[in-house]
N, C-alpha and C. Protein backbone atom coordinates (compact mmCIF):
# COMPACT_ATOMS: atom_id res chain seq x y z
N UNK A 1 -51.01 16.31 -49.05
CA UNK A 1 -52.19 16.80 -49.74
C UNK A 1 -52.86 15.64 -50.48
N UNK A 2 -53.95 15.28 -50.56
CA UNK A 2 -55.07 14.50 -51.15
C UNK A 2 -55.32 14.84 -52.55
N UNK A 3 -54.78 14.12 -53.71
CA UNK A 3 -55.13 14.45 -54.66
C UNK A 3 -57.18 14.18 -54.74
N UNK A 4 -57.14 14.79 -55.89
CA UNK A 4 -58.98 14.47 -56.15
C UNK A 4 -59.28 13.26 -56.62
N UNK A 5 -58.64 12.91 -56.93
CA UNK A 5 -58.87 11.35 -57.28
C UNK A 5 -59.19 10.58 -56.01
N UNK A 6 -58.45 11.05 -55.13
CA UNK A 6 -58.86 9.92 -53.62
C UNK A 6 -60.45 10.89 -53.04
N UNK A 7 -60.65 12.21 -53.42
CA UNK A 7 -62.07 11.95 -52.94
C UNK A 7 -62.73 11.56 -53.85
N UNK A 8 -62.48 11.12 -55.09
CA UNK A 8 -63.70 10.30 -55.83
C UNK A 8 -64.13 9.55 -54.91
N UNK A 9 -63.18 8.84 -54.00
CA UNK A 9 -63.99 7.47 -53.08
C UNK A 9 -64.71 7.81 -52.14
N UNK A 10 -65.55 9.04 -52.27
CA UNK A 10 -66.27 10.25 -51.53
C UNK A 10 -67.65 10.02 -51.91
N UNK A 11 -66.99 10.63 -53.58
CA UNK A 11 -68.34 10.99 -54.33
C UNK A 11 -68.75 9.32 -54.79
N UNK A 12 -68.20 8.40 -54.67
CA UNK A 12 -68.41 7.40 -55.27
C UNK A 12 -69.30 6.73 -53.76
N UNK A 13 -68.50 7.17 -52.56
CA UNK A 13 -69.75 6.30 -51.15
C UNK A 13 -70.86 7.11 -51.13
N UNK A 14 -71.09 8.73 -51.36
CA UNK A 14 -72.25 9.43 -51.85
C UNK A 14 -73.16 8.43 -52.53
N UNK A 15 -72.71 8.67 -53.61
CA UNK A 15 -73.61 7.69 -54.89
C UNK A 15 -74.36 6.53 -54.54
N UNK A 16 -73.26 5.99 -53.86
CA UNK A 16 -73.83 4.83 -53.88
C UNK A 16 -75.06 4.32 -52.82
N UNK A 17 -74.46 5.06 -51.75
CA UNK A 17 -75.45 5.47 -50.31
C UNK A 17 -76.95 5.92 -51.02
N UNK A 18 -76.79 7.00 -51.69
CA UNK A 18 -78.27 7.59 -52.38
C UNK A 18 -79.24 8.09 -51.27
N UNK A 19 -78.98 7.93 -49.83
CA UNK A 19 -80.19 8.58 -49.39
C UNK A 19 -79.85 10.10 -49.27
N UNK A 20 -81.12 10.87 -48.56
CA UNK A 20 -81.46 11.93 -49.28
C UNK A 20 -80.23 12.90 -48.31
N UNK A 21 -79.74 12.52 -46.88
CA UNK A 21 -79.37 13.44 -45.57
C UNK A 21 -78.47 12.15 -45.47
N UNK A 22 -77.22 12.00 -45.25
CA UNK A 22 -76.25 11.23 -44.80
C UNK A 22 -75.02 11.71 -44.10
N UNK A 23 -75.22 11.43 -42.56
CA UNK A 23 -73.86 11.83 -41.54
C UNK A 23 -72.92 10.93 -41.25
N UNK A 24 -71.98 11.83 -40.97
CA UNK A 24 -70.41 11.06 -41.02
C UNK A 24 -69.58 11.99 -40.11
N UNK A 25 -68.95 11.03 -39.57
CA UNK A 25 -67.80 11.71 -38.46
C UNK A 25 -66.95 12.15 -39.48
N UNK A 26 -66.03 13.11 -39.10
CA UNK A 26 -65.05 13.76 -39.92
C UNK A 26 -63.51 12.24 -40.20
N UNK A 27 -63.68 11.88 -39.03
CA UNK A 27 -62.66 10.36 -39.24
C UNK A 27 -63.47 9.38 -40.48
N UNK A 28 -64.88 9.02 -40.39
CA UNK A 28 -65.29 8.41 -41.33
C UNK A 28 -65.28 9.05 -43.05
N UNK A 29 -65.13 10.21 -43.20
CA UNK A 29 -65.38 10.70 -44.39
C UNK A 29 -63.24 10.57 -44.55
N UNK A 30 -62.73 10.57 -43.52
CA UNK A 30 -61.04 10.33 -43.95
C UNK A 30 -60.84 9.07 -44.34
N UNK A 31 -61.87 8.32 -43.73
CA UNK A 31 -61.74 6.49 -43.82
C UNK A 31 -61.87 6.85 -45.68
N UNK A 32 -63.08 6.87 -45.67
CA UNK A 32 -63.70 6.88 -46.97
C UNK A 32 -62.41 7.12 -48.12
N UNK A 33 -62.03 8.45 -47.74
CA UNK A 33 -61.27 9.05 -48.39
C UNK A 33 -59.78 8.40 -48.16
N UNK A 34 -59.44 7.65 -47.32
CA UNK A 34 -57.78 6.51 -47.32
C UNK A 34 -57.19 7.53 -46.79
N UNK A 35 -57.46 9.02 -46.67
CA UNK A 35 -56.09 9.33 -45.74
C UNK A 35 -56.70 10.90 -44.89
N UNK A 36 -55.66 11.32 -44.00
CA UNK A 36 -56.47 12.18 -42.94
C UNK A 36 -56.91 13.13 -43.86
N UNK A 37 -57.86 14.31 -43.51
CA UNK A 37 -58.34 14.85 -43.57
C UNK A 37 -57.48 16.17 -43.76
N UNK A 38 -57.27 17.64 -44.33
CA UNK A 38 -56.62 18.64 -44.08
C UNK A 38 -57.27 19.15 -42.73
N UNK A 39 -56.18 19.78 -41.49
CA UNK A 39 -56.34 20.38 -40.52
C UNK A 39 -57.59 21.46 -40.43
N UNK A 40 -57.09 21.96 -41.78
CA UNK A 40 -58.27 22.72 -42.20
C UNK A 40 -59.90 22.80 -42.21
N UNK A 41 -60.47 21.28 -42.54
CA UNK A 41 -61.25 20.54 -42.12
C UNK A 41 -62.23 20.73 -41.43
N UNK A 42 -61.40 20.75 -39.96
CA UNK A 42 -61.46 20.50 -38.91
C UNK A 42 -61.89 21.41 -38.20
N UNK A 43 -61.28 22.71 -39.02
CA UNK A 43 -61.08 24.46 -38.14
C UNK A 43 -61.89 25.24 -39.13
N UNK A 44 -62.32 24.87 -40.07
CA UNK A 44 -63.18 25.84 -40.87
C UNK A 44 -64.11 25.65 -41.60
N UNK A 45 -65.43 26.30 -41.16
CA UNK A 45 -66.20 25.90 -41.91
C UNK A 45 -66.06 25.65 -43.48
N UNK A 46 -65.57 27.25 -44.44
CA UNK A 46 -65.29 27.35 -45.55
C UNK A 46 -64.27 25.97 -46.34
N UNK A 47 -64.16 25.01 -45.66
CA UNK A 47 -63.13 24.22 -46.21
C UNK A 47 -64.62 23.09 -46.89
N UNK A 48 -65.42 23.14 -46.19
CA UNK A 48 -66.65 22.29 -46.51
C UNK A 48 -67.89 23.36 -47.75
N UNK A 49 -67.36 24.74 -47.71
CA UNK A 49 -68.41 25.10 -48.54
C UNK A 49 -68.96 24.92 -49.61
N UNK A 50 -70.28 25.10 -50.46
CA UNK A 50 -70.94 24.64 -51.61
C UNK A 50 -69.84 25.92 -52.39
N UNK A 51 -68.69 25.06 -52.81
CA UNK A 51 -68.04 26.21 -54.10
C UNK A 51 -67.37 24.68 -54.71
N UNK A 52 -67.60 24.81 -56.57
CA UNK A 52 -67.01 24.00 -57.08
C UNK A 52 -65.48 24.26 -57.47
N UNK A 53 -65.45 25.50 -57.02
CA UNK A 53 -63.53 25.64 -57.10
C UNK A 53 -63.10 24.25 -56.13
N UNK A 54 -63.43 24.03 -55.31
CA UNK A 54 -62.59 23.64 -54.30
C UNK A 54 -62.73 22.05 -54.96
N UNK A 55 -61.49 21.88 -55.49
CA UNK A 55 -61.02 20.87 -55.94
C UNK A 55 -61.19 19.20 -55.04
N UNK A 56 -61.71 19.06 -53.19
CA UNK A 56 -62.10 18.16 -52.30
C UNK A 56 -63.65 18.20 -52.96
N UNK A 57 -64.46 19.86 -53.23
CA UNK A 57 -65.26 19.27 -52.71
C UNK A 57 -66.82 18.81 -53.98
N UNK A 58 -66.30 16.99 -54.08
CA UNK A 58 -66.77 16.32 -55.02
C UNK A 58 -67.84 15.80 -54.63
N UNK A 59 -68.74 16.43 -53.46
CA UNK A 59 -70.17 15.77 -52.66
C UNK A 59 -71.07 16.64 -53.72
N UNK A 60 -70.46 17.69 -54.33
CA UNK A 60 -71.18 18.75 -55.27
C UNK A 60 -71.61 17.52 -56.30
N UNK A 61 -71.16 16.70 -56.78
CA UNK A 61 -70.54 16.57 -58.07
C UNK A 61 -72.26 15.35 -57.96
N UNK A 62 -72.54 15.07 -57.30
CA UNK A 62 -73.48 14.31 -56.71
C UNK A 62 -74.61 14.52 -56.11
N UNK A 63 -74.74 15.77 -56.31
CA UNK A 63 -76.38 16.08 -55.62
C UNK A 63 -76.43 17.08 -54.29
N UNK A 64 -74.84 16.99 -53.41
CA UNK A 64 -74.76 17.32 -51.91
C UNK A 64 -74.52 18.65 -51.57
N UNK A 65 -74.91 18.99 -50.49
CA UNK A 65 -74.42 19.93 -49.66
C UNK A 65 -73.64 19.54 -48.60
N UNK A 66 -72.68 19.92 -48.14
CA UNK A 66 -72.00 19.77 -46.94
C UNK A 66 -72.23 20.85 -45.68
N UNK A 67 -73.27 19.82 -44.57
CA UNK A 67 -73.01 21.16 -43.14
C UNK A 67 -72.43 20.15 -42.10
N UNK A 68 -71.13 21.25 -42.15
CA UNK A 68 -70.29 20.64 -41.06
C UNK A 68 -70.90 21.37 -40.00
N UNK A 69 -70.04 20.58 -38.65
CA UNK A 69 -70.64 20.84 -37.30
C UNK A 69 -68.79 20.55 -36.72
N UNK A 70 -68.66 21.42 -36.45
CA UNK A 70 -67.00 21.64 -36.12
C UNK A 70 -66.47 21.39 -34.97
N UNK A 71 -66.94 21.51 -34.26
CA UNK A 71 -67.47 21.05 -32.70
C UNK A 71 -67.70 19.65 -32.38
N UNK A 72 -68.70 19.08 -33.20
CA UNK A 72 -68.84 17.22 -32.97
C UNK A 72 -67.72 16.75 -34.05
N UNK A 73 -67.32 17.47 -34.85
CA UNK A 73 -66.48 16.78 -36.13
C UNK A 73 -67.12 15.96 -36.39
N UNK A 74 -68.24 16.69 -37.23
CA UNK A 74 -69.26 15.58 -38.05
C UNK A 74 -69.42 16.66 -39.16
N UNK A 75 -70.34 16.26 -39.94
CA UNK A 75 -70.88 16.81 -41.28
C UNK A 75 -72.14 15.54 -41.89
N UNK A 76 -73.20 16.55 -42.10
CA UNK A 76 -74.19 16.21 -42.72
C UNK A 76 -74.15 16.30 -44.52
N UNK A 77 -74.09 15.48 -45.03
CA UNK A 77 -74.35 15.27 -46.95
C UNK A 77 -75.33 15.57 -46.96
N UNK A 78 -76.09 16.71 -47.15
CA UNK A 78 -77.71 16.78 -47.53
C UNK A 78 -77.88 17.44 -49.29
N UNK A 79 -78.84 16.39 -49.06
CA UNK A 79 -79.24 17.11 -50.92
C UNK A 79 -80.53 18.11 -51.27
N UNK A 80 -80.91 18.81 -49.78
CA UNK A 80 -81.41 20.12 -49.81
C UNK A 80 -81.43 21.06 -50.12
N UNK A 81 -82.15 22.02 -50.18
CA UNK A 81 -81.31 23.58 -50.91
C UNK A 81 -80.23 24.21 -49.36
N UNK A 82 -79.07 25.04 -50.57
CA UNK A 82 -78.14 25.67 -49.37
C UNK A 82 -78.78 26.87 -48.49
């Protein structure tokens, strides 16, 4: 399990990136993050949803939305409305 501290290095390539729509293979957002990804990931949308319970998901914390695409194992960072 991934503590939250290793996706700071998430919200911290967010930040720093700043543009408005930013895609990433599901391997690149594990790069980012130093270690794989939960299976989960991979198989469900809800693992990417706009909820600040979810202790991964720190793209909130920064402006983002997450739409995964489960199928290409990609995901779009957009800072659009959900």
């Amino acid at each position: 399990m991934v503590a939250r501290e290793q996706y700071e290095r998430l919200t911290r390539h967010l930040r720093d990136d700043g543009r408005d729509r930013i895609e990433m293979t599901f391997a690149e957002v594990a790069w980012v993050v130093g270690e794989d990804l939960p299976a989960n990931a991979g198989r469900y949308n809800a693992w990417w949803a706009t909820d600040p319970k979810h202790t991964h998901a720190v793209w909130l914390d920064v402006g983002y939305i997450a739409r995964p695409n489960l199928t290409a194992q990609r995901v779009v960072f957009d800072r659009g409305t959900p």
